[in-house]
N, C-alpha and C. Protein backbone atom coordinates (compact mmCIF):
# COMPACT_ATOMS: atom_id res chain seq x y z
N UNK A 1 126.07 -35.14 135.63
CA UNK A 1 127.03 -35.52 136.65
C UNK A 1 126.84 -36.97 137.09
N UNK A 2 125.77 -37.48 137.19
CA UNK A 2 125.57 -38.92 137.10
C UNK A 2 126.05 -39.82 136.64
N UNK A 3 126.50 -39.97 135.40
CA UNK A 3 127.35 -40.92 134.26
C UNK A 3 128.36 -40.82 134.86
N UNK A 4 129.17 -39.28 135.18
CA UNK A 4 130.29 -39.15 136.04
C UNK A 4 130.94 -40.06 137.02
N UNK A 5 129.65 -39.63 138.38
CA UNK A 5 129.33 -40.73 139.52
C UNK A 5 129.79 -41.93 139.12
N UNK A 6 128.98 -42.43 138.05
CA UNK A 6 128.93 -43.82 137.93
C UNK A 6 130.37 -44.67 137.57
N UNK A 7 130.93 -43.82 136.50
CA UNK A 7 132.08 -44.03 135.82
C UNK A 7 133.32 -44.04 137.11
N UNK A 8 133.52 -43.29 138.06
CA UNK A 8 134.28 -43.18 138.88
C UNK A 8 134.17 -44.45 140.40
N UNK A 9 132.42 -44.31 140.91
CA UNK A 9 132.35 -45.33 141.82
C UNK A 9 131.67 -46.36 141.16
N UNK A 10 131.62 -47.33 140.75
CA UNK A 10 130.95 -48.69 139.75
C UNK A 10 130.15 -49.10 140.78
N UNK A 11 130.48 -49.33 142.21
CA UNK A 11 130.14 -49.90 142.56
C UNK A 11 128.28 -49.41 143.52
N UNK A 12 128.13 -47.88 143.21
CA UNK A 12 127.29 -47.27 143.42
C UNK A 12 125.71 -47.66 142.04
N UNK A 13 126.11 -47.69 141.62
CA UNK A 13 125.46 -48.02 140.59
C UNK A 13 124.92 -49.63 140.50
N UNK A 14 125.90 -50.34 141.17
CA UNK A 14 124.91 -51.88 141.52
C UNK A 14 124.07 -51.88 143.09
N UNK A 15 124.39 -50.71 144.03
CA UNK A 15 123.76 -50.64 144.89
C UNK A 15 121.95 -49.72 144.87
N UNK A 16 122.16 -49.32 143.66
CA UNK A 16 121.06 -48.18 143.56
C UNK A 16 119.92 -48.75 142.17
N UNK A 17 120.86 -50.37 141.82
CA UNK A 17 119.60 -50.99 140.32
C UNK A 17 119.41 -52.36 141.84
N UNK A 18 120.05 -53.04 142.57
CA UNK A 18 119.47 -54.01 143.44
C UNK A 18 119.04 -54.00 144.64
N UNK A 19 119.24 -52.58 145.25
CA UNK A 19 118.94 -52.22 146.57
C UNK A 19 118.72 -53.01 147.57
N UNK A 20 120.12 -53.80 147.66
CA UNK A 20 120.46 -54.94 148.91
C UNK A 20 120.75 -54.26 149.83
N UNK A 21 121.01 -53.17 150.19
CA UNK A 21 120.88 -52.45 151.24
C UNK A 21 120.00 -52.05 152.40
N UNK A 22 119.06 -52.30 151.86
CA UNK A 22 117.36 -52.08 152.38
C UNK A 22 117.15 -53.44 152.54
N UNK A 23 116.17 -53.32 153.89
CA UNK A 23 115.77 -54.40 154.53
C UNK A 23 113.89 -54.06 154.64
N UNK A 24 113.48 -54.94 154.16
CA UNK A 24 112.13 -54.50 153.78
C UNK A 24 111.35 -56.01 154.51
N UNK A 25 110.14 -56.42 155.60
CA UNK A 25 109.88 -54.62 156.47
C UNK A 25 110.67 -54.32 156.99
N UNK A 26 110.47 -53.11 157.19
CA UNK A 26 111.72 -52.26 158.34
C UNK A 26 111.29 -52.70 159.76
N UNK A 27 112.24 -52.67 160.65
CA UNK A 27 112.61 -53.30 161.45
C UNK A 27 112.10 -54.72 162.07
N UNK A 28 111.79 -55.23 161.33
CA UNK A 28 111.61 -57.05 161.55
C UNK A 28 112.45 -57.56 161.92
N UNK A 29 112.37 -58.43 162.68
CA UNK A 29 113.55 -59.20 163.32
C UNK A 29 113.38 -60.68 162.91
N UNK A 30 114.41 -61.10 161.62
CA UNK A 30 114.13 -62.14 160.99
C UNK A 30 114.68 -62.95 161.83
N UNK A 31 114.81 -63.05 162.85
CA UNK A 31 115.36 -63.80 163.68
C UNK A 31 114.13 -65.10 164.19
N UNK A 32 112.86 -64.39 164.06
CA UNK A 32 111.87 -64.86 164.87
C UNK A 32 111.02 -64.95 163.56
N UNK A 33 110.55 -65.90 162.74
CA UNK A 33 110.06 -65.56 161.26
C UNK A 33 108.42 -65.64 162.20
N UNK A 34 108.05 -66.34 162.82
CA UNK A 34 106.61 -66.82 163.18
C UNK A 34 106.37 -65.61 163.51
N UNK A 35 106.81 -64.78 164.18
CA UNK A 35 106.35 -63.39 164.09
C UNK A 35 105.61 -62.38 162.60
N UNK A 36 106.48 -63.14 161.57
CA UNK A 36 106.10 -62.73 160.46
C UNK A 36 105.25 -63.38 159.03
N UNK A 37 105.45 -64.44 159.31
CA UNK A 37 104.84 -66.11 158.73
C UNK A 37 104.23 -67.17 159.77
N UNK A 38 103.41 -67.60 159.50
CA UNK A 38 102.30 -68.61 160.23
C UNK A 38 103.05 -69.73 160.40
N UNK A 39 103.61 -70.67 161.30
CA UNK A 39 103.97 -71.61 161.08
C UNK A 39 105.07 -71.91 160.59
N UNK A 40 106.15 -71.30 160.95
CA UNK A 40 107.78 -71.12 160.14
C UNK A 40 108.80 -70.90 161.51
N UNK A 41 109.73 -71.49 161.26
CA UNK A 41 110.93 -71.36 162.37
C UNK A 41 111.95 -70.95 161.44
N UNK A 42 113.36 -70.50 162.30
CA UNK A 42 113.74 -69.99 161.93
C UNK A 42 115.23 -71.66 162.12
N UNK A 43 115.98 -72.16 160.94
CA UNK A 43 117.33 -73.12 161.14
C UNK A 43 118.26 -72.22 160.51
N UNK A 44 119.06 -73.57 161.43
CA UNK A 44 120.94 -72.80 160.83
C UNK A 44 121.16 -73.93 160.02
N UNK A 45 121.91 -74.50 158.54
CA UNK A 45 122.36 -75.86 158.39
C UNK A 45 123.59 -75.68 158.15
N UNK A 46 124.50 -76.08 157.86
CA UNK A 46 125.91 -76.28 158.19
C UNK A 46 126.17 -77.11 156.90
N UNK A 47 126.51 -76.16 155.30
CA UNK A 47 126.22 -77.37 154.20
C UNK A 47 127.98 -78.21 153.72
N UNK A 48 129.07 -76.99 154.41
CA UNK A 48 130.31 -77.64 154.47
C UNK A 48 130.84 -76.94 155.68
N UNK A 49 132.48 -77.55 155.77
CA UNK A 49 133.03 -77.06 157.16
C UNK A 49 133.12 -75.36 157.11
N UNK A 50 133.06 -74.40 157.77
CA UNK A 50 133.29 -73.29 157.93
C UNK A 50 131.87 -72.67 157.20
N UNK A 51 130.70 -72.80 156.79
CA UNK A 51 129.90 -72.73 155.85
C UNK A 51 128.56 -72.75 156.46
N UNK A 52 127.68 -71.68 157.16
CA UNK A 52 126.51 -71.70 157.70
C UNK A 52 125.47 -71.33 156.78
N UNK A 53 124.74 -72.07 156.39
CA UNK A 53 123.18 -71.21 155.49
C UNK A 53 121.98 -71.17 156.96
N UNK A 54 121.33 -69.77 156.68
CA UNK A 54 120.24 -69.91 157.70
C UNK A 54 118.89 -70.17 156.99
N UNK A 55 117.79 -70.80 156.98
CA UNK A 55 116.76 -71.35 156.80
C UNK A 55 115.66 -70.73 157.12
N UNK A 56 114.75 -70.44 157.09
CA UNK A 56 113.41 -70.78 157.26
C UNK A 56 112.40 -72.02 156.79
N UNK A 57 112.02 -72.75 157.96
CA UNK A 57 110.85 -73.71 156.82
C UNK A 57 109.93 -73.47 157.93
N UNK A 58 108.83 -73.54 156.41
CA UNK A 58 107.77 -73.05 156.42
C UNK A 58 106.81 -74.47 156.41
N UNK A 59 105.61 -75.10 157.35
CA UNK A 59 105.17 -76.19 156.58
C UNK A 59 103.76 -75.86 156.25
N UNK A 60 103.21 -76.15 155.54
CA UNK A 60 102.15 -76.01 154.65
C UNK A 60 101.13 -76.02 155.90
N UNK A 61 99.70 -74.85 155.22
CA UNK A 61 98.75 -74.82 155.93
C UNK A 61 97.77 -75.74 156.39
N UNK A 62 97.85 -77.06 155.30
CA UNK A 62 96.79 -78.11 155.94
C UNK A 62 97.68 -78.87 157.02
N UNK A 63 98.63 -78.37 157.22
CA UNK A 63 99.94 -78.94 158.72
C UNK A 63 99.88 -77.54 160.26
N UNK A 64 99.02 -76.91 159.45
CA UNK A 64 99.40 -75.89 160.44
C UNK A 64 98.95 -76.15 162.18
N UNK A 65 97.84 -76.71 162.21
CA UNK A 65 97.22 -77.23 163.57
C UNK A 65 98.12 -77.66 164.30
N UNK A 66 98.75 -78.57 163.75
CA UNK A 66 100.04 -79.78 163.96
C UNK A 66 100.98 -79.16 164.75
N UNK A 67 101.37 -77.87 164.04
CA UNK A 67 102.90 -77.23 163.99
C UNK A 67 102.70 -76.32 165.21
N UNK A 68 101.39 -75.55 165.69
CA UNK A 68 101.18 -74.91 166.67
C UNK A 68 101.94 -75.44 167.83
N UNK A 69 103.01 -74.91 168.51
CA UNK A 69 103.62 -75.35 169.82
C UNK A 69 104.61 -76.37 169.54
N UNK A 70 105.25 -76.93 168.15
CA UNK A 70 105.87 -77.69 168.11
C UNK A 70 107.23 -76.90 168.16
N UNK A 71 108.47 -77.68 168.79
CA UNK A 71 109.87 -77.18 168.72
C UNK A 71 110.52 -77.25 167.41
N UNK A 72 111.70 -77.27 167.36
CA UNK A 72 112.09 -77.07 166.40
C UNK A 72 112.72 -78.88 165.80
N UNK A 73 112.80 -79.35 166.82
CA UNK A 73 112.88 -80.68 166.49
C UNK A 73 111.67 -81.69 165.52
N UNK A 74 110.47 -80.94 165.55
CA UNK A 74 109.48 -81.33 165.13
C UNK A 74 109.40 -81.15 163.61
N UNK A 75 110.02 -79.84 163.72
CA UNK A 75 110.40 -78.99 162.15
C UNK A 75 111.29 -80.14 161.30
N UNK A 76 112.27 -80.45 162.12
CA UNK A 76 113.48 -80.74 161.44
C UNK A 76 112.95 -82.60 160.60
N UNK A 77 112.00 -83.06 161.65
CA UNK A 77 111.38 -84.24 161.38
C UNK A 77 110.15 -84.22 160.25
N UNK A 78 109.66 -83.08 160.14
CA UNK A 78 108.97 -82.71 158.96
C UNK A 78 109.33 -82.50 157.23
N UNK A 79 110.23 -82.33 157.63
CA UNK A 79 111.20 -82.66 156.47
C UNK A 79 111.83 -83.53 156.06
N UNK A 80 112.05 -84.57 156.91
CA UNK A 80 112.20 -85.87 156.31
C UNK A 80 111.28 -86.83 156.04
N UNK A 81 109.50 -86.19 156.20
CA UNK A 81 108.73 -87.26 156.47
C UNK A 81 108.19 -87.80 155.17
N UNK A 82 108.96 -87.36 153.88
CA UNK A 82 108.73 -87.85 152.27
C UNK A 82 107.67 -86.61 151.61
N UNK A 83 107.35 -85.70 152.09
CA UNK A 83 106.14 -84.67 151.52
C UNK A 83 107.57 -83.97 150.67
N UNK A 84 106.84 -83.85 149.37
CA UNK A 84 107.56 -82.75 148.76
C UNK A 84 108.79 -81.54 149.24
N UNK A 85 109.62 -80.92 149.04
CA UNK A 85 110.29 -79.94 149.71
C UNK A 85 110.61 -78.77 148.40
N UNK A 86 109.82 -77.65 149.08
CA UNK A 86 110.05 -76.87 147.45
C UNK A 86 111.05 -75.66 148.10
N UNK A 87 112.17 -74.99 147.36
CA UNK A 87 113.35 -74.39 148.02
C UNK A 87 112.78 -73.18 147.23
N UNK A 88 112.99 -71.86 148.16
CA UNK A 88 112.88 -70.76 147.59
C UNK A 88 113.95 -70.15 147.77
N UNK A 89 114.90 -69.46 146.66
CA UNK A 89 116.36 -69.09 146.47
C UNK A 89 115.66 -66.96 146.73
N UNK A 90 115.92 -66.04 147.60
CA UNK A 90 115.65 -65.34 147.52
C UNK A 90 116.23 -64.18 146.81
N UNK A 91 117.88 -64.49 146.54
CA UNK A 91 118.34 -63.44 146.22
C UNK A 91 119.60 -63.04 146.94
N UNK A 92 120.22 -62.16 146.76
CA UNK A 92 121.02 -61.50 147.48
C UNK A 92 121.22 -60.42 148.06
N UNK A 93 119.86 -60.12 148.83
CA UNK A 93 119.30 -59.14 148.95
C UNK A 93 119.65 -59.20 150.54
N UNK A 94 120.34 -60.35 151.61
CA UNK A 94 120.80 -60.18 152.75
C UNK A 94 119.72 -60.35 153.99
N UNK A 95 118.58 -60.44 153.74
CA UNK A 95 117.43 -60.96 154.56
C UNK A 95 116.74 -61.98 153.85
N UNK A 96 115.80 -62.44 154.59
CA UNK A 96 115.07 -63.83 154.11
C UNK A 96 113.54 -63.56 153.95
């Protein structure tokens, strides 16, 4: 009956091989990443009109002293300060 399933809803079958549905941990509130990562805030960037990506940056542990108590303005200046910037693409999995 499965092949059945599949043949009739298609779209069950990409929910049950990528399981973007699930939010893993359960109930984290990616809202607040430092809760969940050392040293990470949570940005919005704005890459065209109508077009929000949300962010996390993370800055490296020999920065971490630094970053303790800094706002988010501090973040945003850390990233322009010429250190490397390595992008992690997660997926489409709907959390970060």
């Amino acid at each position: 009956s499965a092949p059945f399933l599949i043949r009739l809803f298609p779209s069950l079958l990409t929910k049950f091989v990528y399981l973007n549905f699930l939010s893993f941990p359960f109930f984290a509130d990616f809202r607040r990443p430092e809760l969940l990562v050392n040293n990470t805030i949570s940005l919005h960037l704005t890459t065209e009109p109508g077009v929000t990506v949300g962010i996390w940056h993370t800055v490296p542990g020999s920065r971490g002293a630094e970053a303790q108590g800094q706002d988010q303005r501090w973040y945003e200046e850390a990233l322009a300060d010429g250190h490397p910037v390595i992008i992690y693409l997660h997926g489409n999995g709907g959390t970060r």
